[in-house]
N, C-alpha and C. Protein backbone atom coordinates (compact mmCIF):
# COMPACT_ATOMS: atom_id res chain seq x y z
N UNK A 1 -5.34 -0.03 4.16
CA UNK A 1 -5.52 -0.79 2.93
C UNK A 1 -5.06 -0.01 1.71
N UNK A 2 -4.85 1.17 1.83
CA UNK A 2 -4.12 2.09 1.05
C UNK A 2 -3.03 1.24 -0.15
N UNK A 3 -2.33 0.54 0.49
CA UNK A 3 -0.57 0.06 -0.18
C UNK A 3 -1.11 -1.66 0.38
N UNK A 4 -1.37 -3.07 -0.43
CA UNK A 4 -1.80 -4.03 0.30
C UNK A 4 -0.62 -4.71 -0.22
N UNK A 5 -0.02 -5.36 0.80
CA UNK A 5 1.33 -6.13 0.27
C UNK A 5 0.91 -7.46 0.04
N UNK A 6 1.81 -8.43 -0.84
CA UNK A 6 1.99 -9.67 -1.53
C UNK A 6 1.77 -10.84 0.15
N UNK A 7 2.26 -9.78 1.25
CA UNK A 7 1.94 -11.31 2.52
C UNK A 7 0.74 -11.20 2.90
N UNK A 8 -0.06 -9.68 3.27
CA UNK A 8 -1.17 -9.65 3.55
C UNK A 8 -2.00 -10.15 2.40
N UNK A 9 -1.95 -10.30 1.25
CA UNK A 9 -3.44 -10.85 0.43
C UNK A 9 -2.95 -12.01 0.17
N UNK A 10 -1.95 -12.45 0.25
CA UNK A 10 -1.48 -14.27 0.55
C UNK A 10 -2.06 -14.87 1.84
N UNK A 11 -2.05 -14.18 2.96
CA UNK A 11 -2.83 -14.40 4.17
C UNK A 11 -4.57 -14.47 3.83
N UNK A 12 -4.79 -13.41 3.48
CA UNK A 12 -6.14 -13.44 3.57
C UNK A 12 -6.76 -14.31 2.10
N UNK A 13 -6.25 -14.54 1.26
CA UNK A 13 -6.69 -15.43 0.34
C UNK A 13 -6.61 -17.04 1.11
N UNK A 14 -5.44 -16.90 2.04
CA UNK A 14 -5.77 -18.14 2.31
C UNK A 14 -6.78 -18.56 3.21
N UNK A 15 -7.24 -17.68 4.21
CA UNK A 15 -7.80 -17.71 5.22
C UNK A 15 -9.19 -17.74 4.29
N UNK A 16 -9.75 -16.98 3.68
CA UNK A 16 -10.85 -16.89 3.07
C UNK A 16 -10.99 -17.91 1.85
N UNK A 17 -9.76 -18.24 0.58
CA UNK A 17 -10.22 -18.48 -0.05
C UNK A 17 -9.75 -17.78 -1.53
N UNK A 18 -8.94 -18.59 -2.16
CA UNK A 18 -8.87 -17.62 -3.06
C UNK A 18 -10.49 -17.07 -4.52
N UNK A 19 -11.07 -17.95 -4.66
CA UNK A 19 -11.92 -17.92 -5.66
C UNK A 19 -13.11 -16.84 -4.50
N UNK A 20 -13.04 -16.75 -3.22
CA UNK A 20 -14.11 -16.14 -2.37
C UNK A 20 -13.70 -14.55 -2.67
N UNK A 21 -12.22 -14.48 -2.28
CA UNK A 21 -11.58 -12.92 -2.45
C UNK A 21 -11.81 -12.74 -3.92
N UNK A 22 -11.64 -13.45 -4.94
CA UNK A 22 -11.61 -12.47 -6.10
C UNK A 22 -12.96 -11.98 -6.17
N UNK A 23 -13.85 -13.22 -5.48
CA UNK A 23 -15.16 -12.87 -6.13
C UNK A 23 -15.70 -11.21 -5.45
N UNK A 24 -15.48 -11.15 -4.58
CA UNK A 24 -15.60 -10.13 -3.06
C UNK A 24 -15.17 -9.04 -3.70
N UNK A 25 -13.53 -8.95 -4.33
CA UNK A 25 -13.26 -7.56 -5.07
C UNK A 25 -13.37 -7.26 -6.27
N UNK A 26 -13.82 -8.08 -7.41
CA UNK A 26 -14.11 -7.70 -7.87
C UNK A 26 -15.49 -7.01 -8.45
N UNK A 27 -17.09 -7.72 -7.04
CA UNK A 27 -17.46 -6.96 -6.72
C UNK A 27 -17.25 -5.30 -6.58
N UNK A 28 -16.56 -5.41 -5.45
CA UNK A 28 -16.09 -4.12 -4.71
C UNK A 28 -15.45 -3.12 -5.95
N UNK A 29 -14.67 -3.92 -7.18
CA UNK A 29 -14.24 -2.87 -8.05
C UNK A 29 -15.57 -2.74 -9.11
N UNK A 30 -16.32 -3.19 -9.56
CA UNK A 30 -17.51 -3.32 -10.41
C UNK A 30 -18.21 -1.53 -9.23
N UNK A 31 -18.73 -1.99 -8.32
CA UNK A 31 -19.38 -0.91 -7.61
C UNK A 31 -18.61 0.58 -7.79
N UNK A 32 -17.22 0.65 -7.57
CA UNK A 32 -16.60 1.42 -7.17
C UNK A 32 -16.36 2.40 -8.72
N UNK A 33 -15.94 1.67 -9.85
CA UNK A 33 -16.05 1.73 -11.32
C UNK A 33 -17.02 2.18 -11.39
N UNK A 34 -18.36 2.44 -11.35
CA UNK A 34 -19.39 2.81 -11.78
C UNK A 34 -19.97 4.13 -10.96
N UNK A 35 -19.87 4.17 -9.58
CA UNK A 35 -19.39 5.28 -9.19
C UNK A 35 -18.67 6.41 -9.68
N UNK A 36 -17.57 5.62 -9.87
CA UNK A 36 -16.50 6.98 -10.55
C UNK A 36 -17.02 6.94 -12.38
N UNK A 37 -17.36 6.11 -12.98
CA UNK A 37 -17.97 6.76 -13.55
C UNK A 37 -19.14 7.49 -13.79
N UNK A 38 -20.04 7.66 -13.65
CA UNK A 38 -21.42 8.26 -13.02
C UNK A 38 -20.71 9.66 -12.27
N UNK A 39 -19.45 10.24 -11.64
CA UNK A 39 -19.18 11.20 -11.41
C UNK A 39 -19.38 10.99 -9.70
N UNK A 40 -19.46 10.56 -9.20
CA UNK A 40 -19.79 10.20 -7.67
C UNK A 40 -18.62 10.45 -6.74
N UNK A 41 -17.31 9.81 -7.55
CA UNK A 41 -16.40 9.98 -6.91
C UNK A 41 -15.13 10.21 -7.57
N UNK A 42 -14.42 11.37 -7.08
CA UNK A 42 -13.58 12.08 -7.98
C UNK A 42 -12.44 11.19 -8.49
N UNK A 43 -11.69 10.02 -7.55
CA UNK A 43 -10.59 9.58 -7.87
C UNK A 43 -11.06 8.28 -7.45
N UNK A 44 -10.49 7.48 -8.40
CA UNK A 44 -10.23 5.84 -8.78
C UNK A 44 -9.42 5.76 -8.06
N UNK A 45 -10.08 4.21 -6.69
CA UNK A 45 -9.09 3.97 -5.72
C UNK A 45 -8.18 3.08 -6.46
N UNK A 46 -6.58 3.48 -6.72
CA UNK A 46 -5.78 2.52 -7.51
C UNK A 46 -5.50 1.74 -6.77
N UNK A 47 -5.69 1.20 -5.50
CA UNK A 47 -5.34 0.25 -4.30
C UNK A 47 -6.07 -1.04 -5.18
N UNK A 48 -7.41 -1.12 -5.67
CA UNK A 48 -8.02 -2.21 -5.70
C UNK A 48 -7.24 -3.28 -7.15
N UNK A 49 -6.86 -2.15 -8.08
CA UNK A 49 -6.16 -2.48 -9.12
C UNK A 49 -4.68 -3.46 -8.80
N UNK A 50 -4.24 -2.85 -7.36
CA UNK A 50 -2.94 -3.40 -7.18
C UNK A 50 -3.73 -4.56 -6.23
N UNK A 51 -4.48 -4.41 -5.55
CA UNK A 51 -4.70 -5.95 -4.69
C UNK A 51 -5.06 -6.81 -5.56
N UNK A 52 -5.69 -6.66 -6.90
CA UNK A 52 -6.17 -7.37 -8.30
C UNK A 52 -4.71 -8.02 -8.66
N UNK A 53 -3.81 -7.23 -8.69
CA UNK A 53 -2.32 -8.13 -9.33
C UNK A 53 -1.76 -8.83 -8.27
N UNK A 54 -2.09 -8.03 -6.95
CA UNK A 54 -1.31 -9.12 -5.73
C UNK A 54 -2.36 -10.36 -5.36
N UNK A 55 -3.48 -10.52 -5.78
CA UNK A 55 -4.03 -11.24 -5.66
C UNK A 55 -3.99 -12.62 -6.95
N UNK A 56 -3.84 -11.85 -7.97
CA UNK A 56 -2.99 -13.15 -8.47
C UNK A 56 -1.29 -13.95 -8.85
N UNK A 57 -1.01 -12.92 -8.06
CA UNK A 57 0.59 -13.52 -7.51
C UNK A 57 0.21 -14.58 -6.30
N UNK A 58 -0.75 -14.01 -5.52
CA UNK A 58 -0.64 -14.88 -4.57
C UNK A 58 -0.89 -16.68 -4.45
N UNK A 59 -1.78 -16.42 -5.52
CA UNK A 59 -2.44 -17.80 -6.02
C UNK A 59 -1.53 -18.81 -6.18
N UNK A 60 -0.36 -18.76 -7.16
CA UNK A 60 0.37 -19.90 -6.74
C UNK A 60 0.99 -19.89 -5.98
N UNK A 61 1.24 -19.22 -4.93
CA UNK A 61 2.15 -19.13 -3.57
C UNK A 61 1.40 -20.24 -2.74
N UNK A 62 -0.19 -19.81 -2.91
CA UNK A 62 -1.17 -21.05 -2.29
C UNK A 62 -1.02 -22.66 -2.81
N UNK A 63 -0.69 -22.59 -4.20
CA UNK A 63 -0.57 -24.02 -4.78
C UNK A 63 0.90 -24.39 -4.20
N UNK A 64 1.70 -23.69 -4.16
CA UNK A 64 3.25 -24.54 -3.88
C UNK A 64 2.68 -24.82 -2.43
N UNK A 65 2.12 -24.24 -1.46
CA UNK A 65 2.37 -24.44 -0.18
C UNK A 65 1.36 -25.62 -0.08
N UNK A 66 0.34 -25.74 -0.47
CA UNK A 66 -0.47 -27.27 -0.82
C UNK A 66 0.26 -28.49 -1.42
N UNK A 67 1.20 -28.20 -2.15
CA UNK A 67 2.20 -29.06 -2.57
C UNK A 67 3.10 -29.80 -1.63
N UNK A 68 3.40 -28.47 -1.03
CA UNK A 68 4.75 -28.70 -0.15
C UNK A 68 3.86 -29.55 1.22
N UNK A 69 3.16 -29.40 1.64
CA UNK A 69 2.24 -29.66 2.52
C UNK A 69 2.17 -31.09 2.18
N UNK A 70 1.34 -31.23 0.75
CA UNK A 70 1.31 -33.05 0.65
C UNK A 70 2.38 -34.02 0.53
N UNK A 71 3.42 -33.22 0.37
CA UNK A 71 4.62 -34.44 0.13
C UNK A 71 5.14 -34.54 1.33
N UNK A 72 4.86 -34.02 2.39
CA UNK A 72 5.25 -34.23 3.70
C UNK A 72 5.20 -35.45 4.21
């Protein structure tokens, strides 16, 4: 989960949900933020920051394919 690419969080937003995943990480970054600040943990995982932007690229990838889906 190190490097999360634009197909894997297009997959799993869809499978889950997109409004479920944001809610889930940005949890996960709220916890993790407060940690590193409080001194807990030396380095800010920048992974969650980038699944934060690939996660809203992915979002309309989900609306065209709902699109494309209904005009079928």
């Amino acid at each position: 989960m190190s490097l999360p690419s634009l197909d894997n969080v297009d997959r799993l937003s869809t499978v889950y949900g997109y409004s479920r995943v944001r809610r889930a990480i940005s949890l996960l970054d709220n916890l993790v933020f407060e940690e590193f600040f409080y001194g807990k943990l030396h380095l800010y995982p920048l992974w969650i920051k980038q699944f934060t932007r690939l996660l809203d690229a992915a979002r309309p990838r989900a609306i065209v394919k709902e699109l494309m889906s209904s005009q079928e």
